[in-house]
N, C-alpha and C. Protein backbone atom coordinates (compact mmCIF):
# COMPACT_ATOMS: atom_id res chain seq x y z
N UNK A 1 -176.81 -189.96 -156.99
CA UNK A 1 -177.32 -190.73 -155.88
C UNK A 1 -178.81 -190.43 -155.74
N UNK A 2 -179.58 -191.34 -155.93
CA UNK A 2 -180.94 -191.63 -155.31
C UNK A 2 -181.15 -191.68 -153.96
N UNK A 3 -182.17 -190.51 -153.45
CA UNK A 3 -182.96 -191.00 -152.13
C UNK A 3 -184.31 -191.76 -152.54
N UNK A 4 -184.42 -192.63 -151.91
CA UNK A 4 -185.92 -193.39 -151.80
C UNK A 4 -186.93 -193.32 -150.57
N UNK A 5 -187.81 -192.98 -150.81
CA UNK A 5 -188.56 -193.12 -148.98
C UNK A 5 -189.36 -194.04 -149.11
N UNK A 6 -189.05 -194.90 -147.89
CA UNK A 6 -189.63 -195.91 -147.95
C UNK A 6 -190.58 -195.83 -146.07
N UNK A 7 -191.31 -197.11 -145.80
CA UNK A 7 -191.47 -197.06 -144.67
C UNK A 7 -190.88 -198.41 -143.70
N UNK A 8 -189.65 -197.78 -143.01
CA UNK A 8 -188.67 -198.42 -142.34
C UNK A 8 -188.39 -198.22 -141.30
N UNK A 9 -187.51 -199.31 -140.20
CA UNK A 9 -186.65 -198.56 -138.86
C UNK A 9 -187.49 -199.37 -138.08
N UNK A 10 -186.84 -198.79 -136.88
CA UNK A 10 -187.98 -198.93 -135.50
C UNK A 10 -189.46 -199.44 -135.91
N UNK A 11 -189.93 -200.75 -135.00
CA UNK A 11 -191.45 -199.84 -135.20
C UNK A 11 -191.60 -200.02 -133.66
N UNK A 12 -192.31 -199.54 -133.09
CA UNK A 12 -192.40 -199.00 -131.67
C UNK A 12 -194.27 -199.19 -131.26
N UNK A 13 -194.15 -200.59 -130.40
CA UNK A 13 -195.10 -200.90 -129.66
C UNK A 13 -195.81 -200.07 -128.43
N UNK A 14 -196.79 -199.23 -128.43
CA UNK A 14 -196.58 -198.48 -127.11
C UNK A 14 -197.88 -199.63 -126.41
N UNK A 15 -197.50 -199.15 -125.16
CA UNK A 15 -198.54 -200.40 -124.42
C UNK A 15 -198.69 -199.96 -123.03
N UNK A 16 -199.93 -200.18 -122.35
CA UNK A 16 -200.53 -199.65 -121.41
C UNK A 16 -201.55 -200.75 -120.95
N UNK A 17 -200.83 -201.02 -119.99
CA UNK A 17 -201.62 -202.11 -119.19
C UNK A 17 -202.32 -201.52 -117.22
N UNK A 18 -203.49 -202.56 -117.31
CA UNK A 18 -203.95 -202.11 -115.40
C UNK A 18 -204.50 -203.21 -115.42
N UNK A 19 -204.18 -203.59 -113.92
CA UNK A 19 -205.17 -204.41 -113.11
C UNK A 19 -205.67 -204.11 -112.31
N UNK A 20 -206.71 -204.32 -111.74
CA UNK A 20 -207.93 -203.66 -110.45
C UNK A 20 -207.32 -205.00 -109.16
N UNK A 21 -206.98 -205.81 -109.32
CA UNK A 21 -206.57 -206.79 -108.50
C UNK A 21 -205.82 -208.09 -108.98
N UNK A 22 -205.35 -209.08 -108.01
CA UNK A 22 -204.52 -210.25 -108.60
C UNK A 22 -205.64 -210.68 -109.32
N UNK A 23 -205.10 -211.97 -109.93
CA UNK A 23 -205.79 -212.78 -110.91
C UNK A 23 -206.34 -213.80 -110.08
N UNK A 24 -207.99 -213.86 -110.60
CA UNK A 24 -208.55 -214.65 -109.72
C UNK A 24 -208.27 -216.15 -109.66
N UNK A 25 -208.76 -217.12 -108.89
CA UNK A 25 -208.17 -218.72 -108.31
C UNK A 25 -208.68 -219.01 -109.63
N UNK A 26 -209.85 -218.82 -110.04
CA UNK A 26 -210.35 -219.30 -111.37
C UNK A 26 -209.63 -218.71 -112.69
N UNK A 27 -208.85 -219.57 -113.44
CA UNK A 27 -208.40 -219.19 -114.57
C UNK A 27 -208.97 -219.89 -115.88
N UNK A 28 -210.52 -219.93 -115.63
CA UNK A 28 -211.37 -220.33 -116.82
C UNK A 28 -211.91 -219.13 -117.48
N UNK A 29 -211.70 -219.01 -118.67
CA UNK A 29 -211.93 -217.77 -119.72
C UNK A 29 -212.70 -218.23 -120.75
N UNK A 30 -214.06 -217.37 -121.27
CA UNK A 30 -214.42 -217.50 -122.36
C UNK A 30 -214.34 -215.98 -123.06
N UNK A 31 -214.66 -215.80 -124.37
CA UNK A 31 -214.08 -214.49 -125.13
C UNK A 31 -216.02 -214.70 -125.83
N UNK A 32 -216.14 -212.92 -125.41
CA UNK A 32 -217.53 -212.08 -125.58
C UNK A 32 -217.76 -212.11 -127.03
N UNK A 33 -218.92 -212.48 -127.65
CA UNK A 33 -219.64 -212.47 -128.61
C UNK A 33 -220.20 -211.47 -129.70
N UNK A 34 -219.77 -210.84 -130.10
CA UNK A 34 -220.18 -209.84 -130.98
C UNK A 34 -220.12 -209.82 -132.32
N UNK A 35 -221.52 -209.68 -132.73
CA UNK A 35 -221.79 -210.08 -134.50
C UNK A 35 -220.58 -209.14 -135.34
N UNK A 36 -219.86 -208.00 -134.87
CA UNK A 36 -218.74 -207.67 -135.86
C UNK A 36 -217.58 -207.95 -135.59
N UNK A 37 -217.63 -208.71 -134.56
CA UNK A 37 -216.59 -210.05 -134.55
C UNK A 37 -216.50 -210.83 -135.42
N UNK A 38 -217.18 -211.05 -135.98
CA UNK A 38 -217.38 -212.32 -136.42
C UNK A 38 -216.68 -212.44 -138.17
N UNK A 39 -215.27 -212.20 -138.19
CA UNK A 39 -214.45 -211.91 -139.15
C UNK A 39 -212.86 -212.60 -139.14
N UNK A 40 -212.55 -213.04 -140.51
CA UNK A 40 -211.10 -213.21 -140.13
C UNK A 40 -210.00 -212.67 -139.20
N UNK A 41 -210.35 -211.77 -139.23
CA UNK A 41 -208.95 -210.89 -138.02
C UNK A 41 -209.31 -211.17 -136.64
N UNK A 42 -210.30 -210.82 -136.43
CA UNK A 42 -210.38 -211.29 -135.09
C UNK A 42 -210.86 -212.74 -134.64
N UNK A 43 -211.21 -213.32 -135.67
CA UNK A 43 -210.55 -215.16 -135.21
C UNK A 43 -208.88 -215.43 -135.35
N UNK A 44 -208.51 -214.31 -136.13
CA UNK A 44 -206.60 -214.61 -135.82
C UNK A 44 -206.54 -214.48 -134.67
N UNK A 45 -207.25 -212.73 -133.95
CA UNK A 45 -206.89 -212.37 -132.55
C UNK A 45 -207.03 -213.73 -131.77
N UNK A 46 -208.53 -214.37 -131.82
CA UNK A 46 -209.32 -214.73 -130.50
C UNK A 46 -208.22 -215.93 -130.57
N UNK A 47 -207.73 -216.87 -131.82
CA UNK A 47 -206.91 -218.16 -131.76
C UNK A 47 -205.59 -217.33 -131.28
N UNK A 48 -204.81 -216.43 -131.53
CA UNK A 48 -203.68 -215.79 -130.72
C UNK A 48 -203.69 -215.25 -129.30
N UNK A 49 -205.01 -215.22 -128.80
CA UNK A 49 -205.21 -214.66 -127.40
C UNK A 49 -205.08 -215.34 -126.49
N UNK A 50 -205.74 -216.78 -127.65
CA UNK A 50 -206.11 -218.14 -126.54
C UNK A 50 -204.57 -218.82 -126.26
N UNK A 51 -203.79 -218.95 -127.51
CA UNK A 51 -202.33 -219.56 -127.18
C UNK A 51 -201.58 -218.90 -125.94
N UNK A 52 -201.92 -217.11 -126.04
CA UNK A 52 -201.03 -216.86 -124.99
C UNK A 52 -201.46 -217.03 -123.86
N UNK A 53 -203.04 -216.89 -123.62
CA UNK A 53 -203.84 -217.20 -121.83
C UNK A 53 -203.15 -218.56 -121.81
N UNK A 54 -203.08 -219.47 -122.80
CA UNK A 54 -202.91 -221.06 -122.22
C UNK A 54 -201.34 -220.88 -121.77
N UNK A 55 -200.24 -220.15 -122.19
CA UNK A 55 -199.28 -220.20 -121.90
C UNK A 55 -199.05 -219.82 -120.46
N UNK A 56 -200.07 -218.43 -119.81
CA UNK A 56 -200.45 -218.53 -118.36
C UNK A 56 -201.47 -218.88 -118.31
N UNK A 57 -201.60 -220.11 -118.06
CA UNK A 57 -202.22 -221.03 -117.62
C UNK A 57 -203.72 -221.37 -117.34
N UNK A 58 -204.37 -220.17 -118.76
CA UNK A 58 -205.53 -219.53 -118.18
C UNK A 58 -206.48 -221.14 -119.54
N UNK A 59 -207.27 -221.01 -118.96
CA UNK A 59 -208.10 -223.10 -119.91
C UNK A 59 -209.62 -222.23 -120.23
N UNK A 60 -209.48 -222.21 -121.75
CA UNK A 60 -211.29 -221.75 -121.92
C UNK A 60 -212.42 -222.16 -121.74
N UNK A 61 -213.43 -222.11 -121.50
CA UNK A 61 -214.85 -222.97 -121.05
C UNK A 61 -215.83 -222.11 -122.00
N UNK A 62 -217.13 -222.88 -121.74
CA UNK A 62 -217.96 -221.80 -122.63
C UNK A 62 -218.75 -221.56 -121.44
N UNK A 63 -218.98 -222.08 -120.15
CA UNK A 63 -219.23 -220.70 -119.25
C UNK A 63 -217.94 -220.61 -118.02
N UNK A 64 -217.43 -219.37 -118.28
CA UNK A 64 -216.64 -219.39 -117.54
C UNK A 64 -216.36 -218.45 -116.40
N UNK A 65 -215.84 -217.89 -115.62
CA UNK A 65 -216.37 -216.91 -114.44
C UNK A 65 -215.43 -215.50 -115.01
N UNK A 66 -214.43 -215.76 -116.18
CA UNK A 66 -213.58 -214.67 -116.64
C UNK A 66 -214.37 -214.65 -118.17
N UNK A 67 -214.74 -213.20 -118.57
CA UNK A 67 -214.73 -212.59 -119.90
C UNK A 67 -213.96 -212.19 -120.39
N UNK A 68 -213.32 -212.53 -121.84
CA UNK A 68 -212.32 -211.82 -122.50
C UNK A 68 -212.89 -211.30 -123.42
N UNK A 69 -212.90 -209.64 -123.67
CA UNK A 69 -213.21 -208.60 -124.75
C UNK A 69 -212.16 -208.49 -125.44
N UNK A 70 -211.62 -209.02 -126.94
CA UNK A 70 -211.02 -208.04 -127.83
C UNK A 70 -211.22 -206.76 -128.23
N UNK A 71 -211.14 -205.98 -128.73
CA UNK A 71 -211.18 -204.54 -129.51
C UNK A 71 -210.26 -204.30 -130.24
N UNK A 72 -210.55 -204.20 -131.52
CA UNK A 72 -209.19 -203.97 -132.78
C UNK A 72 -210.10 -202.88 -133.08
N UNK A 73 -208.68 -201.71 -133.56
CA UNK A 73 -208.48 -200.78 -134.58
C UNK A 73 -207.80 -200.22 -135.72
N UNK A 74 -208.59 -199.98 -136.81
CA UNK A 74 -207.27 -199.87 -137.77
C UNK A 74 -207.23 -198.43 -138.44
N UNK A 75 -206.98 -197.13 -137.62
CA UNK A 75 -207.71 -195.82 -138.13
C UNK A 75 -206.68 -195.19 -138.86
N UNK A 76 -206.61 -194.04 -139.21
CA UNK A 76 -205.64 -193.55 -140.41
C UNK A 76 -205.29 -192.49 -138.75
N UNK A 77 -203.93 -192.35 -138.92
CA UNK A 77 -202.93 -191.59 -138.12
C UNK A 77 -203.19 -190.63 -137.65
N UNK A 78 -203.74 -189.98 -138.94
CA UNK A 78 -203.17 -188.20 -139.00
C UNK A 78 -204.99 -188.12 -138.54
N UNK A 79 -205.75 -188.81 -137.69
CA UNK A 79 -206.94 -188.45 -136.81
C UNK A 79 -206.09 -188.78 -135.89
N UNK A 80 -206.83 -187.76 -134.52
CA UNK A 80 -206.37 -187.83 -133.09
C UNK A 80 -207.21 -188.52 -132.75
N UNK A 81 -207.69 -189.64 -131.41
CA UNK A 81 -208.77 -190.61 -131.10
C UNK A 81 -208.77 -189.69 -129.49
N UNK A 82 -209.92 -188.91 -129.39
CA UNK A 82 -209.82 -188.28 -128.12
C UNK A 82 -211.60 -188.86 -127.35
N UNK A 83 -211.40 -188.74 -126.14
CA UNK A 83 -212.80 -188.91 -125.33
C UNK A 83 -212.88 -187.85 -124.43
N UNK A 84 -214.65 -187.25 -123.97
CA UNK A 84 -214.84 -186.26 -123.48
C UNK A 84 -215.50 -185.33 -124.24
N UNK A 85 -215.60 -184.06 -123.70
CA UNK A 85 -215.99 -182.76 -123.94
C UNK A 85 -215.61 -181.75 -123.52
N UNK A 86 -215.87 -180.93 -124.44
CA UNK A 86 -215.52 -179.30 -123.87
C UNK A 86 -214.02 -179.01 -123.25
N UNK A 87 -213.93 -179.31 -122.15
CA UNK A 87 -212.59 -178.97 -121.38
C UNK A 87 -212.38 -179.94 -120.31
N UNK A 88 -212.79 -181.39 -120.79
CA UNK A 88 -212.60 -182.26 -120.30
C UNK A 88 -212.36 -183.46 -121.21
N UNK A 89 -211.61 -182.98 -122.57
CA UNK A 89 -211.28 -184.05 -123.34
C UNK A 89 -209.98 -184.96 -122.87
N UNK A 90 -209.40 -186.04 -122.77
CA UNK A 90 -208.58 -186.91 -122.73
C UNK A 90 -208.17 -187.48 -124.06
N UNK A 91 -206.68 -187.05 -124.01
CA UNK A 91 -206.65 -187.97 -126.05
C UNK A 91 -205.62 -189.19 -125.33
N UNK A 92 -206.68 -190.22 -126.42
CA UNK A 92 -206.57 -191.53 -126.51
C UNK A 92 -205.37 -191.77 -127.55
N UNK A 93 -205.11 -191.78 -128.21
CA UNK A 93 -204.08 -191.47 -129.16
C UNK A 93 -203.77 -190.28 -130.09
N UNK A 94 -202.80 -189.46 -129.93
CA UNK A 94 -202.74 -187.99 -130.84
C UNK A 94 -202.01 -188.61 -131.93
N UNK A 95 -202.45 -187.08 -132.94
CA UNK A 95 -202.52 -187.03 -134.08
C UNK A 95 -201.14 -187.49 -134.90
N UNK A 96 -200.73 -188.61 -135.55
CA UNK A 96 -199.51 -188.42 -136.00
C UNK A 96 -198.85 -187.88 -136.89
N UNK A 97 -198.15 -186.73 -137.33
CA UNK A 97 -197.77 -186.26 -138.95
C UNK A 97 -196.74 -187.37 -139.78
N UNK A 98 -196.79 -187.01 -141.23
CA UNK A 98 -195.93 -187.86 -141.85
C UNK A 98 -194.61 -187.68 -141.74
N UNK A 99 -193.98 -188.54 -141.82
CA UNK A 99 -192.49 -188.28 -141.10
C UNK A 99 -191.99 -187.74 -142.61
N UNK A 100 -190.34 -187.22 -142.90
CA UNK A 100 -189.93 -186.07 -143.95
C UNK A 100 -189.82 -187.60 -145.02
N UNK A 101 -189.42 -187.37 -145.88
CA UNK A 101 -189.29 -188.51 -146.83
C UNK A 101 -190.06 -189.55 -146.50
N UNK A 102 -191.43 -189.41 -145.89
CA UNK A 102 -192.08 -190.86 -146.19
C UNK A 102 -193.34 -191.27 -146.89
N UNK A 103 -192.93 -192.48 -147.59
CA UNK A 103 -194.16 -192.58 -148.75
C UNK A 103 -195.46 -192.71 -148.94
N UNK A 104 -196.22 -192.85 -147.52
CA UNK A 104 -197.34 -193.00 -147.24
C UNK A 104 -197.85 -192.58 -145.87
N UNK A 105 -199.26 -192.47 -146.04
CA UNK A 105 -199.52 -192.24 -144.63
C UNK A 105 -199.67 -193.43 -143.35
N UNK A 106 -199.29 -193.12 -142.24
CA UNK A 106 -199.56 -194.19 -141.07
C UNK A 106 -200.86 -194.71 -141.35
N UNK A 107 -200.82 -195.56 -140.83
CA UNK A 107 -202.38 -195.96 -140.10
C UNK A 107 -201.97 -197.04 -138.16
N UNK A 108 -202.85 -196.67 -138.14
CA UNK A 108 -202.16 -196.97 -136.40
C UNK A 108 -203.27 -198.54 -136.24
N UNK A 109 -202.86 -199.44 -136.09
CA UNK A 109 -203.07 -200.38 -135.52
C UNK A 109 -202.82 -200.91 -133.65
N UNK A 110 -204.34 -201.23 -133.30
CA UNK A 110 -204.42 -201.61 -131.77
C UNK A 110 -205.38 -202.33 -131.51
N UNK A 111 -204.85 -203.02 -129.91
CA UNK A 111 -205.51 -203.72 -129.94
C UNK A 111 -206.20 -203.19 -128.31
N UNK A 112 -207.23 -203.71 -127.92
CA UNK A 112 -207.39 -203.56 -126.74
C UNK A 112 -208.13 -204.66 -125.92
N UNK A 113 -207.95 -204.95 -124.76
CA UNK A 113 -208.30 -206.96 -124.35
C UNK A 113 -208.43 -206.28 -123.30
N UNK A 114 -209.63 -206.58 -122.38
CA UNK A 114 -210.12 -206.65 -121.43
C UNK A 114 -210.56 -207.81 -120.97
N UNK A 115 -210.38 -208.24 -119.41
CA UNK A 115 -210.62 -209.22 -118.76
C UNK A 115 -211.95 -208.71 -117.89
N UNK A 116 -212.88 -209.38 -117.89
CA UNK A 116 -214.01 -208.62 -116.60
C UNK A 116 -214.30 -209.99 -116.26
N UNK A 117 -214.97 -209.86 -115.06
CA UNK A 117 -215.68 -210.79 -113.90
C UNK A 117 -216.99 -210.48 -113.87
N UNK A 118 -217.27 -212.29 -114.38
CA UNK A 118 -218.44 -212.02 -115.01
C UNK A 118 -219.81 -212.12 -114.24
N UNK A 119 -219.12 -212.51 -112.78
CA UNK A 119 -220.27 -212.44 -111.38
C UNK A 119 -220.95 -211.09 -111.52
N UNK A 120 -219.48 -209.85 -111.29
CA UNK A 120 -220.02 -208.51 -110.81
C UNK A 120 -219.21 -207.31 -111.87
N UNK A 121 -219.01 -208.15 -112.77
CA UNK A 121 -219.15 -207.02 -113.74
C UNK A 121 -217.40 -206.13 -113.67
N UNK A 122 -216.55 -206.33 -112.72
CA UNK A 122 -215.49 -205.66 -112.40
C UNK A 122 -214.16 -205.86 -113.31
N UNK A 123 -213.46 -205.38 -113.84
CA UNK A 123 -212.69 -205.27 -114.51
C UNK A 123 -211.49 -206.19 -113.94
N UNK A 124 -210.89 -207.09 -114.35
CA UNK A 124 -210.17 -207.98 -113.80
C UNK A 124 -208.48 -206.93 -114.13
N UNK A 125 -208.47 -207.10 -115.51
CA UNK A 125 -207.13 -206.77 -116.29
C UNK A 125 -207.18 -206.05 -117.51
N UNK A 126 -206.78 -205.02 -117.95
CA UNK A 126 -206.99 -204.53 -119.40
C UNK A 126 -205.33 -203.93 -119.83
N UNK A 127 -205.40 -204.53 -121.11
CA UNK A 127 -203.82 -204.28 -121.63
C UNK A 127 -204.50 -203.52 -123.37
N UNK A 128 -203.51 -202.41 -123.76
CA UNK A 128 -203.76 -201.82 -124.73
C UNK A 128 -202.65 -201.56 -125.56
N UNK A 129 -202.31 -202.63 -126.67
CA UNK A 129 -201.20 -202.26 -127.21
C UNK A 129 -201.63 -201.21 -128.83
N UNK A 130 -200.60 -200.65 -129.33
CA UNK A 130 -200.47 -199.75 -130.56
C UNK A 130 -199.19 -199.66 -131.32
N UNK A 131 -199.31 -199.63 -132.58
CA UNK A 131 -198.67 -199.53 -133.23
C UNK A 131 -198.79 -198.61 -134.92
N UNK A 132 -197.96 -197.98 -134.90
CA UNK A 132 -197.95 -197.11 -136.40
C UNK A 132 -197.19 -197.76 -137.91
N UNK A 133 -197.90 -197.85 -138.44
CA UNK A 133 -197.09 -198.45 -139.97
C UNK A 133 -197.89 -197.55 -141.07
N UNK A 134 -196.59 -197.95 -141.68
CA UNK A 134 -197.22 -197.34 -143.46
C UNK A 134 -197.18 -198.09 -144.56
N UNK A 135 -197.23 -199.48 -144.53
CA UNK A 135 -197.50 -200.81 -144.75
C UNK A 135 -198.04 -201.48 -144.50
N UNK A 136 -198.12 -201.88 -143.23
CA UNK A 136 -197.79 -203.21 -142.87
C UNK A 136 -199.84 -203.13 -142.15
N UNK A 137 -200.06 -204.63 -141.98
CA UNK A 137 -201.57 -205.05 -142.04
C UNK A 137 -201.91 -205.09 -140.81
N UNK A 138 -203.04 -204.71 -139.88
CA UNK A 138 -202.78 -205.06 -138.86
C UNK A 138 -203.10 -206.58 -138.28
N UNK A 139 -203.09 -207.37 -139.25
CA UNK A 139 -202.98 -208.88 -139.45
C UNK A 139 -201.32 -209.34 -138.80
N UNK A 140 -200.58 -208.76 -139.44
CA UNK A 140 -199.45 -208.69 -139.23
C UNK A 140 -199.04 -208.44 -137.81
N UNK A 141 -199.61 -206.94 -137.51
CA UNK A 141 -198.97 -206.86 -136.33
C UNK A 141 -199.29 -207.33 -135.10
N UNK A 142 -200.65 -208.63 -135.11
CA UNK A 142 -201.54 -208.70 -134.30
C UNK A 142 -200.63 -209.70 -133.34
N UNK A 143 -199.74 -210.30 -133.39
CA UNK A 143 -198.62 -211.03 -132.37
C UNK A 143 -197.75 -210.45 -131.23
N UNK A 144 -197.65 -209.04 -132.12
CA UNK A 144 -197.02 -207.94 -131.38
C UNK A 144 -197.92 -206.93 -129.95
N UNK A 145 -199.32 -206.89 -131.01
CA UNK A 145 -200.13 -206.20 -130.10
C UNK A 145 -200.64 -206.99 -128.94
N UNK A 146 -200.78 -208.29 -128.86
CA UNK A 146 -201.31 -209.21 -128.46
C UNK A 146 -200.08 -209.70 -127.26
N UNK A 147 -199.13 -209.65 -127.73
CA UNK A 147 -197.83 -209.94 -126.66
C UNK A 147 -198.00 -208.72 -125.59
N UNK A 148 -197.99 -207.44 -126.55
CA UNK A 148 -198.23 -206.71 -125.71
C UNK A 148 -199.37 -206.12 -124.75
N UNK A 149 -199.64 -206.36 -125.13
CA UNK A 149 -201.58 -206.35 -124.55
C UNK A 149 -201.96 -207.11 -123.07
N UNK A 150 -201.14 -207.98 -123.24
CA UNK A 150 -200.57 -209.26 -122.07
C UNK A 150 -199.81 -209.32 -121.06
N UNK A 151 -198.59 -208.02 -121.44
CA UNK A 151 -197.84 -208.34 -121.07
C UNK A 151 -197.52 -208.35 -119.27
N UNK A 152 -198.76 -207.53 -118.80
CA UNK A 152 -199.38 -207.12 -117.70
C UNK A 152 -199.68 -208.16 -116.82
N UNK A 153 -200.48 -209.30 -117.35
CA UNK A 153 -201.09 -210.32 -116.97
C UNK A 153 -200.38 -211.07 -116.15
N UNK A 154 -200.96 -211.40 -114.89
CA UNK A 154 -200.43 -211.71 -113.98
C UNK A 154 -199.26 -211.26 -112.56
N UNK A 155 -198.82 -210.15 -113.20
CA UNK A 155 -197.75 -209.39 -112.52
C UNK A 155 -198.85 -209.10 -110.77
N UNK A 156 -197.86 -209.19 -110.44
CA UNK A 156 -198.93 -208.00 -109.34
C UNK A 156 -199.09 -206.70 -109.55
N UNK A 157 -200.46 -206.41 -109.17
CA UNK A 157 -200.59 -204.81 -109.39
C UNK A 157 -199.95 -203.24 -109.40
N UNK A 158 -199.27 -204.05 -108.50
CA UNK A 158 -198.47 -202.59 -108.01
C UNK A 158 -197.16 -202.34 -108.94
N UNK A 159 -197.03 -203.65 -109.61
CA UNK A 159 -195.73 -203.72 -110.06
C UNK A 159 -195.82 -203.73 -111.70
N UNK A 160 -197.30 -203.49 -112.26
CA UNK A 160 -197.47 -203.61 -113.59
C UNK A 160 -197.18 -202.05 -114.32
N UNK A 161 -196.24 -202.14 -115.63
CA UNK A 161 -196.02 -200.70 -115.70
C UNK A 161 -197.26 -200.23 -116.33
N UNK A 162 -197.83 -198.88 -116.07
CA UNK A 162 -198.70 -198.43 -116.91
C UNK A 162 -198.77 -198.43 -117.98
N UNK A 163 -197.69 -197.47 -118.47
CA UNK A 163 -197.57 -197.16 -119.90
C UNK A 163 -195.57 -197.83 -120.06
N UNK A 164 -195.47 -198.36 -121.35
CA UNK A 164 -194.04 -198.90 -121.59
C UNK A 164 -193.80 -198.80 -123.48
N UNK A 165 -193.06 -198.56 -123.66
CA UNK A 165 -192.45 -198.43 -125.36
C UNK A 165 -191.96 -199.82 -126.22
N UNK A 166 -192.34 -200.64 -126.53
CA UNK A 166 -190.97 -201.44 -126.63
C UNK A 166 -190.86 -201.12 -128.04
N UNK A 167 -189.60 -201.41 -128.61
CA UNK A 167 -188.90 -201.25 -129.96
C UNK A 167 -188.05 -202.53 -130.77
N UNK A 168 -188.91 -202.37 -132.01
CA UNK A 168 -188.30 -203.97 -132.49
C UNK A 168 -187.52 -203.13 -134.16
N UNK A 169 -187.02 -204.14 -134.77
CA UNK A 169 -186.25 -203.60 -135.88
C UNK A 169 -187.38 -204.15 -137.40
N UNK A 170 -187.49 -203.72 -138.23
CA UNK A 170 -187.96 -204.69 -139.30
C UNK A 170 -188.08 -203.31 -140.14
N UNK A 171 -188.36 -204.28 -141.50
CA UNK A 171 -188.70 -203.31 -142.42
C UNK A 171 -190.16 -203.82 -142.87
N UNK A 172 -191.14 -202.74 -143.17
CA UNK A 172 -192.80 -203.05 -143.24
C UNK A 172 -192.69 -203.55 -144.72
């Protein structure tokens, strides 16, 4: 009998969403400009961001009173992503090891979408989804991160979970 290691099972969305307040009367959105934007993946994001705002009900303009920031990452695992100093570091994502029989290393794919108000600068909504593979593109997982990233949107505040797991089945 052969063992094989492959990279399989679970893959496990973690996601962390906040809002500073409800969603404003205005649900006109345009998405922020940045020359290393300016790439296939994140025209997948910005055309996948826009399907789901239109699904709540949010209509893009090119001036509009809501900013939408993407942020994609595609870093190798086994780095921890921490902010701070000295004895005031906060980790942003810790370090992951390779699991026993597996054939490659992670790389962690995320996304991060911020809503700001673009009068005064205030943070409307920010959702942060993640995910670990040892395959898979983060092209791929950008439906997932993006669902999740969202999934916040609109809830009322009090009632949005911070941090939540969800778990889907597939093989990478």
């Amino acid at each position: 009998m052969a063992i094989t290691a492959s990279c399989s099972g679970p893959i496990e969305t973690r996601i962390q969403t906040q809002a500073a307040s409800t969603l404003p009367a205005q649900t006109q959105y345009s998405f922020s400009a940045k020359p290393e934007q300016n790439n296939k993946t994140y025209d997948q994001a910005r055309e996948l961001v826009a399907d789901a705002l239109s699904a709540k009900n949010f209509v893009a303009a090119q001036q509009a009173p809501v900013m939408v920031h993407i942020a994609l990452a595609n870093r190798t695992a086994s780095i921890a992503m921490t902010t701070g100093e000295k004895d005031q570091i906060d980790i942003i994502a810790p370090q992951k090891e390779r699991k026993f029989l597996q054939s490659c290393d992670d790389i962690e794919h995320r996304l991060t979408l911020t809503m700001v108000d673009v009068a005064d600068g205030s943070t409307l909504y920010s959702g942060t989804a993640a995910e670990y593979h040892c395959k898979g593109s983060l092209e791929q997982s950008l439906p997932y991160l993006i669902d999740g990233a969202l999934s916040g949107l609109g809830d009322d505040p009090s009632q949005i979970p911070n941090k939540i797991t969800r778990t889907r089945a597939g093989i990478e």
